[in-house]
C-alpha atoms as a PDB file:
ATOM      1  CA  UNK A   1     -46.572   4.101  60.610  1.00  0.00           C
ATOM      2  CA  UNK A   2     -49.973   3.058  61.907  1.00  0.00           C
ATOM      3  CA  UNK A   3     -50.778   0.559  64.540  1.00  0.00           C
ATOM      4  CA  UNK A   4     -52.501  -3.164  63.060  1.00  0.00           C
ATOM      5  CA  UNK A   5     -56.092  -2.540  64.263  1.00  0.00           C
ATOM      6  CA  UNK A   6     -56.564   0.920  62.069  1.00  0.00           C
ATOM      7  CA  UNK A   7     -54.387  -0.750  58.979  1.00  0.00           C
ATOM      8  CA  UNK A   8     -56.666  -3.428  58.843  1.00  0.00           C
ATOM      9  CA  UNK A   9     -59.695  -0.896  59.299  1.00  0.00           C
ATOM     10  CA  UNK A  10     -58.541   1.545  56.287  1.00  0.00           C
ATOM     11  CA  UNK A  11     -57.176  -1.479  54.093  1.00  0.00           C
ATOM     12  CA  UNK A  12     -60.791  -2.765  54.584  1.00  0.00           C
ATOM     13  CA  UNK A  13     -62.352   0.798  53.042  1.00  0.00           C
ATOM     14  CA  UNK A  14     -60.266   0.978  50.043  1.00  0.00           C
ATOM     15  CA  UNK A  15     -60.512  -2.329  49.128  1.00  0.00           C
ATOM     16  CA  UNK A  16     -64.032  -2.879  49.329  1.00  0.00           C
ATOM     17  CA  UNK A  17     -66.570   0.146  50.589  1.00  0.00           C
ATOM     18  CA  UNK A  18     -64.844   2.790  48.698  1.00  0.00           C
ATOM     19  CA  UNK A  19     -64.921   0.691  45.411  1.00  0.00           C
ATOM     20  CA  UNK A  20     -68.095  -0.102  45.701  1.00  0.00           C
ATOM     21  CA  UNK A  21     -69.605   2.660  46.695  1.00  0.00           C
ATOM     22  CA  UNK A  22     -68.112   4.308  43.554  1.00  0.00           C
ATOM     23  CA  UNK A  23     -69.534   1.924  41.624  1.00  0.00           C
ATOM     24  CA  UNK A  24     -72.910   1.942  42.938  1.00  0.00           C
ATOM     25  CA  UNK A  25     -73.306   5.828  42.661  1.00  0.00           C
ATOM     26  CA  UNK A  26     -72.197   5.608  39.359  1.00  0.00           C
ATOM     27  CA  UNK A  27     -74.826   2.466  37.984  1.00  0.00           C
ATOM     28  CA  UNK A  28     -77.572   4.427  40.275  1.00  0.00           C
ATOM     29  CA  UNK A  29     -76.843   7.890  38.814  1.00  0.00           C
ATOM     30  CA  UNK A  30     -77.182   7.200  35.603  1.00  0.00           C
ATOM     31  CA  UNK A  31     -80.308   5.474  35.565  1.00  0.00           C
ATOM     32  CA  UNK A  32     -82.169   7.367  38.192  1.00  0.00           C
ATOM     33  CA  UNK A  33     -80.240  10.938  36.958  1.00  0.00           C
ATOM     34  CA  UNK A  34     -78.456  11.708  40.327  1.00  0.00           C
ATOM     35  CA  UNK A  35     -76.444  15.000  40.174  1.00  0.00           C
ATOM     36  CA  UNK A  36     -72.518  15.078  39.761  1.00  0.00           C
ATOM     37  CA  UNK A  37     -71.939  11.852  38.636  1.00  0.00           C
ATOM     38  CA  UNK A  38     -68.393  12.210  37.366  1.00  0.00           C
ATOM     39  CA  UNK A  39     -67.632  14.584  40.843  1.00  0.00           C
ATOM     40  CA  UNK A  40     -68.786  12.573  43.387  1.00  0.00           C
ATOM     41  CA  UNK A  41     -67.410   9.059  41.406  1.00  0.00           C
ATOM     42  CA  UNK A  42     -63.771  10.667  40.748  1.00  0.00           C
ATOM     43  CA  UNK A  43     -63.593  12.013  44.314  1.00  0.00           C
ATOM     44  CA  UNK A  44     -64.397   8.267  45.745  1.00  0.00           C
ATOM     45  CA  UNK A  45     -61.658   7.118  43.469  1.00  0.00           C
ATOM     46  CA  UNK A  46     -58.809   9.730  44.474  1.00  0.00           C
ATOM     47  CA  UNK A  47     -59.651   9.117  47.592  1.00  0.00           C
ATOM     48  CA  UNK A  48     -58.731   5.572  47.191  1.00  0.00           C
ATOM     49  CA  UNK A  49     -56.044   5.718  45.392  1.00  0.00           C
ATOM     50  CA  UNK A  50     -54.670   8.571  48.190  1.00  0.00           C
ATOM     51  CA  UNK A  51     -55.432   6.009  50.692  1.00  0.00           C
ATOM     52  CA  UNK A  52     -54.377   3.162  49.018  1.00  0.00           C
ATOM     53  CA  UNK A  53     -50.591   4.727  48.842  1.00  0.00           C
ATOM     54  CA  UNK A  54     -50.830   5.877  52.354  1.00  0.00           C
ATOM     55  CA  UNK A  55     -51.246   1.750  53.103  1.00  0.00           C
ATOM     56  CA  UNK A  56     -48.793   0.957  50.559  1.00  0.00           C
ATOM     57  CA  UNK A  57     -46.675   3.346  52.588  1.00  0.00           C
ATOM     58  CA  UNK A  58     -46.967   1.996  55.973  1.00  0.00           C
ATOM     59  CA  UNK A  59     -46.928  -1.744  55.047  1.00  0.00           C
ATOM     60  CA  UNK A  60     -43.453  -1.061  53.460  1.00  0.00           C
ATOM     61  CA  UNK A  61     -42.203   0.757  56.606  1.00  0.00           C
ATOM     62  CA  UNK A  62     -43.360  -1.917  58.607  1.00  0.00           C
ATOM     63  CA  UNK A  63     -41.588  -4.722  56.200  1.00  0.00           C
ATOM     64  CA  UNK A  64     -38.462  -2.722  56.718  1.00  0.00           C
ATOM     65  CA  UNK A  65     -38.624  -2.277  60.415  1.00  0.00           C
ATOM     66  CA  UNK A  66     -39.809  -6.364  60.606  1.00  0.00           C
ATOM     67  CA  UNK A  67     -36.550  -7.087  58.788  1.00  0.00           C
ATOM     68  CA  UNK A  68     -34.426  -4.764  60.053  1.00  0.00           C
ATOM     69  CA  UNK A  69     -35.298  -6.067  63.939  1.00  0.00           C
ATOM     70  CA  UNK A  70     -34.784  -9.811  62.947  1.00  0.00           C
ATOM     71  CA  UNK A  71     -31.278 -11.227  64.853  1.00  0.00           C
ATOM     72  CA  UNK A  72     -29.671 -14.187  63.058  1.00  0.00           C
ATOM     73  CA  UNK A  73     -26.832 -16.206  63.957  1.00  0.00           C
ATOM     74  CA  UNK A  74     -24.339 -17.971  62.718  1.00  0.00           C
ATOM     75  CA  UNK A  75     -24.141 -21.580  63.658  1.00  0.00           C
ATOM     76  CA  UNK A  76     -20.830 -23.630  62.436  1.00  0.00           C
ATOM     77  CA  UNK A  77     -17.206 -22.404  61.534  1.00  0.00           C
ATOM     78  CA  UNK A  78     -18.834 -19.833  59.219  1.00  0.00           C
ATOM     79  CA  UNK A  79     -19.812 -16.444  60.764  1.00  0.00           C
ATOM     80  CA  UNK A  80     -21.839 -15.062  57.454  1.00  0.00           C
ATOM     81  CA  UNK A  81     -25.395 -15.416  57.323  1.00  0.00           C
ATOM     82  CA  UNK A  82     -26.510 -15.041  53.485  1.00  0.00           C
ATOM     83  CA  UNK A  83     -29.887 -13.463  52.278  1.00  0.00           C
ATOM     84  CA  UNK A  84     -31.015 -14.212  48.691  1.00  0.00           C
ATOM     85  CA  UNK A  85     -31.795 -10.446  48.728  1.00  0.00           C
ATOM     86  CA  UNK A  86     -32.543  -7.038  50.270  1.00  0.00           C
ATOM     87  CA  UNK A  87     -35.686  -6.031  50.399  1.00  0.00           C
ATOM     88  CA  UNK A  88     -36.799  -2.133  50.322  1.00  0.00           C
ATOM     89  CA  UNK A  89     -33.291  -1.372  49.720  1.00  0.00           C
ATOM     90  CA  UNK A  90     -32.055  -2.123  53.606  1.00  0.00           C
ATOM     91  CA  UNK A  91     -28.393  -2.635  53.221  1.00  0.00           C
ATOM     92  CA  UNK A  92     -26.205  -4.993  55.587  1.00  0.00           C
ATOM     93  CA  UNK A  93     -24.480  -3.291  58.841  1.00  0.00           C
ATOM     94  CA  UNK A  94     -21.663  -4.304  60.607  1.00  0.00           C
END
């Protein structure tokens, strides 16, 4: 898991400067005949898509340790707190 600061730095990169610096290369390249068009544009992209799971990642591990950390308790006769679901597939402990 990585800390907020760097999440919000590298969420930042592939949702804006790696985009768009794909796309710019690729409208530049082809009218002012820049080398390795489809290299340099497809690397950009895997990168962001690599990166772009490696966020997808981390923001799910931090989900499950957010939810996994929260303390509830029961107020009234009944001692069951209900969830309408669990998320990331965190089961219920005893």
């Amino acid at each position: 898991m990585i800390g907020n600061k760097l999440f919000d730095i590298l969420k930042w990169i592939a949702m804006l400067v790696l985009p768009g610096l794909a796309t710019f290369y690729f409208a530049l390249s082809a009218l002012w005949g820049w080398p390795y068009q489809k290299e340099i544009v497809g690397t950009l992209v895997a990168v962001n898509v690599w990166l772009s799971a490696l966020l997808a990642v981390s923001n799910a591990q931090w989900q499950a340790i957010k939810i996994n950390s929260l303390t509830y308790e029961a107020i009234g006769k009944d001692a069951m707190v209900e969830f309408p679901q669990t998320p990331f597939g965190i089961t219920a402990s005893s």
